[in-house]
PDB file of N, CA and C in Angstrom:
ATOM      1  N   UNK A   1     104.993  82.955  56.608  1.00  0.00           N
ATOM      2  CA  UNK A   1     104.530  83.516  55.347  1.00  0.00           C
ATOM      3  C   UNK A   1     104.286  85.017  55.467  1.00  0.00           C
ATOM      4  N   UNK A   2     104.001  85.229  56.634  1.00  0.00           N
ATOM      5  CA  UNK A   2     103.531  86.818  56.983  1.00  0.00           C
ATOM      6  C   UNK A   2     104.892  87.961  56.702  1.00  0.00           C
ATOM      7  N   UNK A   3     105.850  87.235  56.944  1.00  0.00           N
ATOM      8  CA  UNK A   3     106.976  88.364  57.056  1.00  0.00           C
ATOM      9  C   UNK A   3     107.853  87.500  55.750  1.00  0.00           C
ATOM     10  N   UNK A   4     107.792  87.074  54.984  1.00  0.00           N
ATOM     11  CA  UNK A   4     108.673  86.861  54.202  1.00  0.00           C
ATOM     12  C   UNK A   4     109.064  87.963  53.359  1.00  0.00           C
ATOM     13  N   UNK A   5     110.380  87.582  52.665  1.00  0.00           N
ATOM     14  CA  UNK A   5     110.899  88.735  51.679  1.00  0.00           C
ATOM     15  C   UNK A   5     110.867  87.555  50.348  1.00  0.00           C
ATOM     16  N   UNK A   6     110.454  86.802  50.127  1.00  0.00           N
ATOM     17  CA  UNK A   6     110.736  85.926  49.346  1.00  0.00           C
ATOM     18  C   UNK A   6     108.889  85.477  48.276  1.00  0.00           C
ATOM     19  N   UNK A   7     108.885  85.881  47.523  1.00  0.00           N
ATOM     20  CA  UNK A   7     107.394  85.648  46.886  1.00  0.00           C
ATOM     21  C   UNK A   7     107.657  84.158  46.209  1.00  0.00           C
ATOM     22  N   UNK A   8     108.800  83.690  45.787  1.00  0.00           N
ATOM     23  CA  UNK A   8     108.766  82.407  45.921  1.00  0.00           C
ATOM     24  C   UNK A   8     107.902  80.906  46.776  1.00  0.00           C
ATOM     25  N   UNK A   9     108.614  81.866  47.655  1.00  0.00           N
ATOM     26  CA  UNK A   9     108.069  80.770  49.110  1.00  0.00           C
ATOM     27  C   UNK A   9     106.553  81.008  49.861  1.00  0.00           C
ATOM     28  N   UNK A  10     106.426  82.385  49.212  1.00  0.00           N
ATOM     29  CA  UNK A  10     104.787  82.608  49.761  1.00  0.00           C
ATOM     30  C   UNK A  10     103.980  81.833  48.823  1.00  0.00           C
ATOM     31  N   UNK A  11     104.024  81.964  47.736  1.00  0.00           N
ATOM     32  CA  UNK A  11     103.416  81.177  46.654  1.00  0.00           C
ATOM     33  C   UNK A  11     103.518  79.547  46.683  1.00  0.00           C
ATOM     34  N   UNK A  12     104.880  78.836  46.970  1.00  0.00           N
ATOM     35  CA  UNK A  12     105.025  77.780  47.166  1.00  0.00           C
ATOM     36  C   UNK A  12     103.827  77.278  48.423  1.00  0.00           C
ATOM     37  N   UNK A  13     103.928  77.874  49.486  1.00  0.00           N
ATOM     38  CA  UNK A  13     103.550  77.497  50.943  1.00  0.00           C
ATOM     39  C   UNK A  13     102.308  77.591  50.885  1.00  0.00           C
ATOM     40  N   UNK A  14     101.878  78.514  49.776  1.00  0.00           N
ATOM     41  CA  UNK A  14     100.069  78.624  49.784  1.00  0.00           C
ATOM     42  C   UNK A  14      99.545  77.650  48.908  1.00  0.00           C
ATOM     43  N   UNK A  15     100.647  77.387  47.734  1.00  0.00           N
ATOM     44  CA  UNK A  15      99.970  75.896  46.464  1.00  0.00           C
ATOM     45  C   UNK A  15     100.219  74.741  47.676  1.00  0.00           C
ATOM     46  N   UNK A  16     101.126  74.405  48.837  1.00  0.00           N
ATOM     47  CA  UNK A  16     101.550  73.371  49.279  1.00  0.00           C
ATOM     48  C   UNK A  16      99.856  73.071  49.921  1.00  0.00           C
ATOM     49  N   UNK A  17      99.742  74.283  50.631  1.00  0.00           N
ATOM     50  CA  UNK A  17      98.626  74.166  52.060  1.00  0.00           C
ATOM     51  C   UNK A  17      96.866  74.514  51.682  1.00  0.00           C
ATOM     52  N   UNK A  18      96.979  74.717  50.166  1.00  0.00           N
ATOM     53  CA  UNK A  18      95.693  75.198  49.838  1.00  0.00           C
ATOM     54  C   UNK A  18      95.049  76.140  50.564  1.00  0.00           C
ATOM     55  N   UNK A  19      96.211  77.422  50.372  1.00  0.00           N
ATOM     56  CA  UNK A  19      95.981  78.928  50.650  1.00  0.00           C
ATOM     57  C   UNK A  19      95.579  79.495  49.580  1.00  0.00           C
ATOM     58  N   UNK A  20      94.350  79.735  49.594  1.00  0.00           N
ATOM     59  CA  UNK A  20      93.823  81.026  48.560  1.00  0.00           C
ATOM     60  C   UNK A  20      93.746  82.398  49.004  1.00  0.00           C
ATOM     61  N   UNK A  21      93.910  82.680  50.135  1.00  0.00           N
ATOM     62  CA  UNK A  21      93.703  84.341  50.790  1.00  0.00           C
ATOM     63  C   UNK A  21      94.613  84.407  51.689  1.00  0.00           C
ATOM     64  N   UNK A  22      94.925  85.674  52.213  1.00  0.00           N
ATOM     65  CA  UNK A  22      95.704  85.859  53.180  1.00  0.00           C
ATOM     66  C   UNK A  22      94.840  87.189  54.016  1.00  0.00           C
ATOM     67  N   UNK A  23      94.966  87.063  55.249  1.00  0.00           N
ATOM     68  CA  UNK A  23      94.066  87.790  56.369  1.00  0.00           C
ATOM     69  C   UNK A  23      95.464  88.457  57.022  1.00  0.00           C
ATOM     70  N   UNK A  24      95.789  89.519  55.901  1.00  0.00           N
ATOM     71  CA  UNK A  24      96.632  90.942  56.632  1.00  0.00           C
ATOM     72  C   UNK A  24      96.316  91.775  57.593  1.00  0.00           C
ATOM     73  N   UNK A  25      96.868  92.143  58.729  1.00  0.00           N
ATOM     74  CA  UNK A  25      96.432  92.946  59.376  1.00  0.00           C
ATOM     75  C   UNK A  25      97.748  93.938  59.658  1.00  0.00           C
ATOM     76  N   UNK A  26      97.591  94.997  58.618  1.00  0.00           N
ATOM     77  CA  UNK A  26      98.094  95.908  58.264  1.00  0.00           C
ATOM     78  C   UNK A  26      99.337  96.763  59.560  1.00  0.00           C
ATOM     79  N   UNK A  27      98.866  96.840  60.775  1.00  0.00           N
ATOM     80  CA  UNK A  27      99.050  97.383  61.805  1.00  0.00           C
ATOM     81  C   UNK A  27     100.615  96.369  62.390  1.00  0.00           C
ATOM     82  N   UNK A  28     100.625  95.369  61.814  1.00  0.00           N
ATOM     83  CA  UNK A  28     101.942  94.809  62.179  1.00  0.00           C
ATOM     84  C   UNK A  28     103.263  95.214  61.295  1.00  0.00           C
ATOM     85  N   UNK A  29     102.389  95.531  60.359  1.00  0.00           N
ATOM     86  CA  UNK A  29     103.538  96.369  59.481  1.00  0.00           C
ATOM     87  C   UNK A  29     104.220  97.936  59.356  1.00  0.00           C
ATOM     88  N   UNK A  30     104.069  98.259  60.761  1.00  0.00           N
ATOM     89  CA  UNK A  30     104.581  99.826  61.176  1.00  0.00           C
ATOM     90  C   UNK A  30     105.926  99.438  61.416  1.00  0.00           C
ATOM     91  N   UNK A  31     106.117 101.006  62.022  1.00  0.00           N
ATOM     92  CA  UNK A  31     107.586 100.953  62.497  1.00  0.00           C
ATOM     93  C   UNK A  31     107.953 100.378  63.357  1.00  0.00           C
ATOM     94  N   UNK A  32     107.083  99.608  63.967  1.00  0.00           N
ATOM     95  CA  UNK A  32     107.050  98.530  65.127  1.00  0.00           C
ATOM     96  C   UNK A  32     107.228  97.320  64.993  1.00  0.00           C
ATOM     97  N   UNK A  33     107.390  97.085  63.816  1.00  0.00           N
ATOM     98  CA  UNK A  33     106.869  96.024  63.222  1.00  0.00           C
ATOM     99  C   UNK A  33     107.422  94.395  63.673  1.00  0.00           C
ATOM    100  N   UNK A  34     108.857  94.655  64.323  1.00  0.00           N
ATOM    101  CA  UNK A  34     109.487  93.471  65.011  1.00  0.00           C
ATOM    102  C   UNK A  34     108.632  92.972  66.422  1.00  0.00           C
ATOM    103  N   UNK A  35     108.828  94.029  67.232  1.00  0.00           N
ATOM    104  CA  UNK A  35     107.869  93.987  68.441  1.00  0.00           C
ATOM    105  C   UNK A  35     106.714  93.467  67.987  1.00  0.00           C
ATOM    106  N   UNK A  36     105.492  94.006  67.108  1.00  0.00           N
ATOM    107  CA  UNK A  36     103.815  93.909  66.595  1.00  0.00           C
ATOM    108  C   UNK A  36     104.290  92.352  65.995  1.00  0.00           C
ATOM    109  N   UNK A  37     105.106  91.647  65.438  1.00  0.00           N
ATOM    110  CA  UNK A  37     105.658  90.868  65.186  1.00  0.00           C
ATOM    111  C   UNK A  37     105.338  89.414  66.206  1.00  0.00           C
ATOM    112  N   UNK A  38     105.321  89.692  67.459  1.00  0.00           N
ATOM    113  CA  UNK A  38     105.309  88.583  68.172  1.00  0.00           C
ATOM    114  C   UNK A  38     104.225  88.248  68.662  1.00  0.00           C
ATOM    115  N   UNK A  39     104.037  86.529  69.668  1.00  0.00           N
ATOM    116  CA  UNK A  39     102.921  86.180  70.182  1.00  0.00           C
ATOM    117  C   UNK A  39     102.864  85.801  71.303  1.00  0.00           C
ATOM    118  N   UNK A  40     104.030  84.751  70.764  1.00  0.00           N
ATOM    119  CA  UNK A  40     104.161  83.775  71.868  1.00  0.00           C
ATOM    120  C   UNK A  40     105.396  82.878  71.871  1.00  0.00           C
ATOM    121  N   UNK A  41     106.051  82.431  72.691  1.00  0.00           N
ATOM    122  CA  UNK A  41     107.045  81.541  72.497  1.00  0.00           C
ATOM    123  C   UNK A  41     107.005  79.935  72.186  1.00  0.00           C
ATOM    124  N   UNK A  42     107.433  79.766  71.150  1.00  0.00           N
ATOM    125  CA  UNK A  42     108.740  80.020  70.220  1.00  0.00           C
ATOM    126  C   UNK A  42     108.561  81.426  69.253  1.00  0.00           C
ATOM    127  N   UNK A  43     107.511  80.868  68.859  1.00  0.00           N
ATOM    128  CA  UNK A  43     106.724  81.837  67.802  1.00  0.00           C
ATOM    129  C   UNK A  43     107.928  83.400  67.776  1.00  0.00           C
ATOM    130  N   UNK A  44     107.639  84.014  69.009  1.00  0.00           N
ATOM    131  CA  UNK A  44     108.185  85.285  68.959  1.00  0.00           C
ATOM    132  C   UNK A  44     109.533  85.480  68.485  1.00  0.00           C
ATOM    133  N   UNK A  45     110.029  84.621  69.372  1.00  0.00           N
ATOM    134  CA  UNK A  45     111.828  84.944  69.523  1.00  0.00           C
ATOM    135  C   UNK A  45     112.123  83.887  67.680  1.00  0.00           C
ATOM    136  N   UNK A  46     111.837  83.407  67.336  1.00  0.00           N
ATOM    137  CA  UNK A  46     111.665  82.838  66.060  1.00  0.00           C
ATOM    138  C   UNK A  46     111.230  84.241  64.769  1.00  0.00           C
ATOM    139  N   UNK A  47     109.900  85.027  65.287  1.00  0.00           N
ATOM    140  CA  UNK A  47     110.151  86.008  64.393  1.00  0.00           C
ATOM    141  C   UNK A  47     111.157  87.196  64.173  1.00  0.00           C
ATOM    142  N   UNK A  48     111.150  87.592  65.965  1.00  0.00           N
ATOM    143  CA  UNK A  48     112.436  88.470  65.854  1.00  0.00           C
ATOM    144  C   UNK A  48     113.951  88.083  64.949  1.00  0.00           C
ATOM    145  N   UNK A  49     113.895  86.541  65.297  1.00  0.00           N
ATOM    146  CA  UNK A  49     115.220  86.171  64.368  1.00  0.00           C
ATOM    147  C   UNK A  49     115.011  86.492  62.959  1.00  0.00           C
ATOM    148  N   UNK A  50     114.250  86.137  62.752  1.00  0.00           N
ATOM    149  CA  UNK A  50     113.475  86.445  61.125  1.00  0.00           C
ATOM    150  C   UNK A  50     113.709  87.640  60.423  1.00  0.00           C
ATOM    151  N   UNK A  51     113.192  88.381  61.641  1.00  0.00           N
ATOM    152  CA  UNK A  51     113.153  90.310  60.993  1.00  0.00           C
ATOM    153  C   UNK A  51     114.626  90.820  60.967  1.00  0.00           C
ATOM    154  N   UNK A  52     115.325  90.241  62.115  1.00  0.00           N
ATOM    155  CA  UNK A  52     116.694  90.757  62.418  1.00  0.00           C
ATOM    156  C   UNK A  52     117.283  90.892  60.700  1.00  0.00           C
ATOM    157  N   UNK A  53     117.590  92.465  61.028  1.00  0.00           N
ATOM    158  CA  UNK A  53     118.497  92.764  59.580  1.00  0.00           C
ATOM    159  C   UNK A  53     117.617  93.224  58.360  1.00  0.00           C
ATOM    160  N   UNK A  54     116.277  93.467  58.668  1.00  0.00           N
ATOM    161  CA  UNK A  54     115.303  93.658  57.447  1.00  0.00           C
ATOM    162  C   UNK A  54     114.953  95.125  58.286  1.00  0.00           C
ATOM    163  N   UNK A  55     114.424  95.468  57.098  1.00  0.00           N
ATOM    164  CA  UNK A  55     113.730  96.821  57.124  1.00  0.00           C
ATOM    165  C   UNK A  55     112.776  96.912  56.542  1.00  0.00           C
ATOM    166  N   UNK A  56     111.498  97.123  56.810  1.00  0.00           N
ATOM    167  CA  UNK A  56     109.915  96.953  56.652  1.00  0.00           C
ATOM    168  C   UNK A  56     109.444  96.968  55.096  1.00  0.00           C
ATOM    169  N   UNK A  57     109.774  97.977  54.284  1.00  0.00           N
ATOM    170  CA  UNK A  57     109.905  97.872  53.491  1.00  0.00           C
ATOM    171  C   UNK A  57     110.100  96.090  52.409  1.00  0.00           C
ATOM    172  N   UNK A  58     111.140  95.189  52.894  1.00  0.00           N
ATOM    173  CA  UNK A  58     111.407  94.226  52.497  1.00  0.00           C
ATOM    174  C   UNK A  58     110.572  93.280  52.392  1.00  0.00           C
ATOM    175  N   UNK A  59     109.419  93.694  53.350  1.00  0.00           N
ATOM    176  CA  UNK A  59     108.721  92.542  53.679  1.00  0.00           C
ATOM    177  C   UNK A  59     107.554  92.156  52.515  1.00  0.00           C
ATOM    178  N   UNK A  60     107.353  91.371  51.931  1.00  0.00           N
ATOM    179  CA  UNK A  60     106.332  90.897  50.939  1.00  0.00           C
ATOM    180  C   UNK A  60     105.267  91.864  51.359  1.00  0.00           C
ATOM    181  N   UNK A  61     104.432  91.774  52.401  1.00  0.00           N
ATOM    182  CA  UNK A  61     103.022  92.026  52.291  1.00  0.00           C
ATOM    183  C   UNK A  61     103.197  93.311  53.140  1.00  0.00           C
ATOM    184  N   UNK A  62     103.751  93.664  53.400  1.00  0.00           N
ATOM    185  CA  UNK A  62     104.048  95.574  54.403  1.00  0.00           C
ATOM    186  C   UNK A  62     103.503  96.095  53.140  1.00  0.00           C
ATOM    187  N   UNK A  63     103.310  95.734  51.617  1.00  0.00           N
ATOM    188  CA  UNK A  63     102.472  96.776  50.532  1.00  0.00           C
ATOM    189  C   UNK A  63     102.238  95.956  49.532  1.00  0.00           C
ATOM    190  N   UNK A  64     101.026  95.563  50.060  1.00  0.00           N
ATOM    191  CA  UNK A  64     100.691  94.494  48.392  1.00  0.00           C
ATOM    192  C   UNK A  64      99.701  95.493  47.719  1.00  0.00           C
ATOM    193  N   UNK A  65      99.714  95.505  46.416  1.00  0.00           N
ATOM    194  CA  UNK A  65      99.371  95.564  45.414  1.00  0.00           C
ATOM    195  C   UNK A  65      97.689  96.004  45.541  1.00  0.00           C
ATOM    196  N   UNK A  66      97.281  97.145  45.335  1.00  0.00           N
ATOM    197  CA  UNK A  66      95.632  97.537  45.399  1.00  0.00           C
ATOM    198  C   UNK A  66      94.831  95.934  44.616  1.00  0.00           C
ATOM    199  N   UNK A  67      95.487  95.908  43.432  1.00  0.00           N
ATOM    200  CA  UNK A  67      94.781  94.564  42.607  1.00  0.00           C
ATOM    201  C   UNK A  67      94.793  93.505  43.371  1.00  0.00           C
ATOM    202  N   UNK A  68      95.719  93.136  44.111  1.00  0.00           N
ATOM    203  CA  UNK A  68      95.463  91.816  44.559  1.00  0.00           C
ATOM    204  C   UNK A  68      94.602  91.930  46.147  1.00  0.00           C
ATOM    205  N   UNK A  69      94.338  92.930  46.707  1.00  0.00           N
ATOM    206  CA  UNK A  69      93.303  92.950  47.425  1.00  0.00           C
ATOM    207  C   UNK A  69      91.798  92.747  47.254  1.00  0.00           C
ATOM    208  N   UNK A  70      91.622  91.364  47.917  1.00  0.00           N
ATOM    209  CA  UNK A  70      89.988  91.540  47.340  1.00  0.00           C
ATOM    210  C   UNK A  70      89.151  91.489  48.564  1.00  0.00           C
ATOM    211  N   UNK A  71      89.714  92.451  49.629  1.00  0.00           N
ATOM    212  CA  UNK A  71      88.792  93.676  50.379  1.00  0.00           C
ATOM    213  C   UNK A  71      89.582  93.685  51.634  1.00  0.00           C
ATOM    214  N   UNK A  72      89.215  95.203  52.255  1.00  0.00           N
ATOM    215  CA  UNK A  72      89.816  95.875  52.904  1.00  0.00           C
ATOM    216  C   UNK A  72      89.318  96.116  53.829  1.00  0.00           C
ATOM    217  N   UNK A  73      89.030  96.451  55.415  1.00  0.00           N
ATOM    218  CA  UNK A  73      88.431  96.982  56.094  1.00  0.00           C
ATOM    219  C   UNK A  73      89.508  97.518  57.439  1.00  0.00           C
ATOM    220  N   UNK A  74      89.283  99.038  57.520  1.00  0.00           N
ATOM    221  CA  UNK A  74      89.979  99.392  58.732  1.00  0.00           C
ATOM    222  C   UNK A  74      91.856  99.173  58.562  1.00  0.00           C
ATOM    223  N   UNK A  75      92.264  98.379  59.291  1.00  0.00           N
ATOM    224  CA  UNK A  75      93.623  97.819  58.954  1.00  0.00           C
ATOM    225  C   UNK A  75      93.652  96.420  58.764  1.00  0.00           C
ATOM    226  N   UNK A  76      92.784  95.581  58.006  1.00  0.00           N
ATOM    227  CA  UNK A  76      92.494  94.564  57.405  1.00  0.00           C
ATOM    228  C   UNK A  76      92.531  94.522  56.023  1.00  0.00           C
ATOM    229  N   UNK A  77      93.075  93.745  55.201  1.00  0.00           N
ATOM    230  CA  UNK A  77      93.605  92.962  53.916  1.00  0.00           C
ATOM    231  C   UNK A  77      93.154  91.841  53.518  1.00  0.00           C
ATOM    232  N   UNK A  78      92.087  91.211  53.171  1.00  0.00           N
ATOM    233  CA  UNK A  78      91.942  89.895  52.461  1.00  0.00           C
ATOM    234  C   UNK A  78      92.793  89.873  51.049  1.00  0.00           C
ATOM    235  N   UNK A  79      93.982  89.277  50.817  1.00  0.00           N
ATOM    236  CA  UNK A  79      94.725  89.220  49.918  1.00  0.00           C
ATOM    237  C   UNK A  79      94.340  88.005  49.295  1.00  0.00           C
ATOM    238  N   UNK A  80      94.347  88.157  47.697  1.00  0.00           N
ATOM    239  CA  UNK A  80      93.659  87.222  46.919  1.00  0.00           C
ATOM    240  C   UNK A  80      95.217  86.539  46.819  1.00  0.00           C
ATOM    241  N   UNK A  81      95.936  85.831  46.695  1.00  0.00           N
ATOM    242  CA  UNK A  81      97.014  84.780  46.252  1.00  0.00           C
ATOM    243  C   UNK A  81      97.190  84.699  45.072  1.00  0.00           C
ATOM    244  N   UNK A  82      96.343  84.241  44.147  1.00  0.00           N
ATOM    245  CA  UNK A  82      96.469  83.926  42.686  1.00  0.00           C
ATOM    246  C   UNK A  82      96.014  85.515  42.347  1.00  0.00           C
ATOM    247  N   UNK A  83      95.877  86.281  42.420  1.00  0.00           N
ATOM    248  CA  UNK A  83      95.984  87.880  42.137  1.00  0.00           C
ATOM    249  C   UNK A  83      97.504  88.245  42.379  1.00  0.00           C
ATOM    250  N   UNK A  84      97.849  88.405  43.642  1.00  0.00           N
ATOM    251  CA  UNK A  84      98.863  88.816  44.222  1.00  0.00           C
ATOM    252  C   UNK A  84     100.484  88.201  43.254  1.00  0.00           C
ATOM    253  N   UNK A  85     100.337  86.819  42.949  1.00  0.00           N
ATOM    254  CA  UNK A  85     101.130  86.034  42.153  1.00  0.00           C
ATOM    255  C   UNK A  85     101.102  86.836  40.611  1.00  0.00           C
ATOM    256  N   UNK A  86     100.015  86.929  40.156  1.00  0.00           N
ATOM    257  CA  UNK A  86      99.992  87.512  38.675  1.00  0.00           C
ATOM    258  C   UNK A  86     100.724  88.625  38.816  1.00  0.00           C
ATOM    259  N   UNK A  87     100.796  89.735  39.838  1.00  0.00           N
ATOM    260  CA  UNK A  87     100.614  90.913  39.911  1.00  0.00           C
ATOM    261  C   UNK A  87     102.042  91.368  39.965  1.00  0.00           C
ATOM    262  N   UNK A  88     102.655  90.057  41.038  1.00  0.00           N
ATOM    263  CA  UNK A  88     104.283  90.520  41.004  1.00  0.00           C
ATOM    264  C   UNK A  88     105.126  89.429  39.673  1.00  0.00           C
ATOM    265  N   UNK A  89     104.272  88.950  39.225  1.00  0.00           N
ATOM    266  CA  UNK A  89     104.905  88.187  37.954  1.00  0.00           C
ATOM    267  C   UNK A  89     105.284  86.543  38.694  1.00  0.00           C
ATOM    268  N   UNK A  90     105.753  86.528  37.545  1.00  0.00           N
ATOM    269  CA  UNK A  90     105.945  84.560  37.911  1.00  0.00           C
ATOM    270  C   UNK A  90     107.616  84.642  38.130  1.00  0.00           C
ATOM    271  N   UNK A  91     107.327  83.888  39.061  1.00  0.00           N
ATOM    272  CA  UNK A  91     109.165  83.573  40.042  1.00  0.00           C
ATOM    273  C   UNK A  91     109.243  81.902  39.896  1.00  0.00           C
TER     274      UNK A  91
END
């Protein structure tokens, strides 16, 4: 959900799992962002496949919306969901 390009599927995956927030941490979304990207295996080599061919920009949450933040600290994001959904319109 973190790196998607798809607001479809972020929205889907958060009504599926009873996601109301999302806990951004801003700092994965640099120019680094494939590398800052990983954890652990599978995990990693699974995101790198992911990013392969994107450019930061693409990514859903690399710039959400001042409104749908409902608070910020440092390079931290509590992203409201049902904000964030209104904000980019209904898909």
């Amino acid at each position: 959900a973190f790196y998607t390009t798809d607001p479809d599927a972020l929205f889907a995956y958060a009504k599926k799992h009873g996601v109301t927030r999302l806990l951004v941490n801003k700092q994965r979304y640099g120019k680094d962002y494939v590398k800052k990207s990983g954890s652990f295996d599978p995990f990693t080599g699974y995101a790198k496949k992911l990013l392969s061919g994107l450019d930061q920009e693409d990514l859903l949450l690399s710039s959400v919306p001042k409104s749908a933040v409902a608070f910020s600290y440092r390079h931290w994001q509590l992203v409201d969901v049902a904000r964030l959904e209104r904000e980019l319109g209904s898909h």
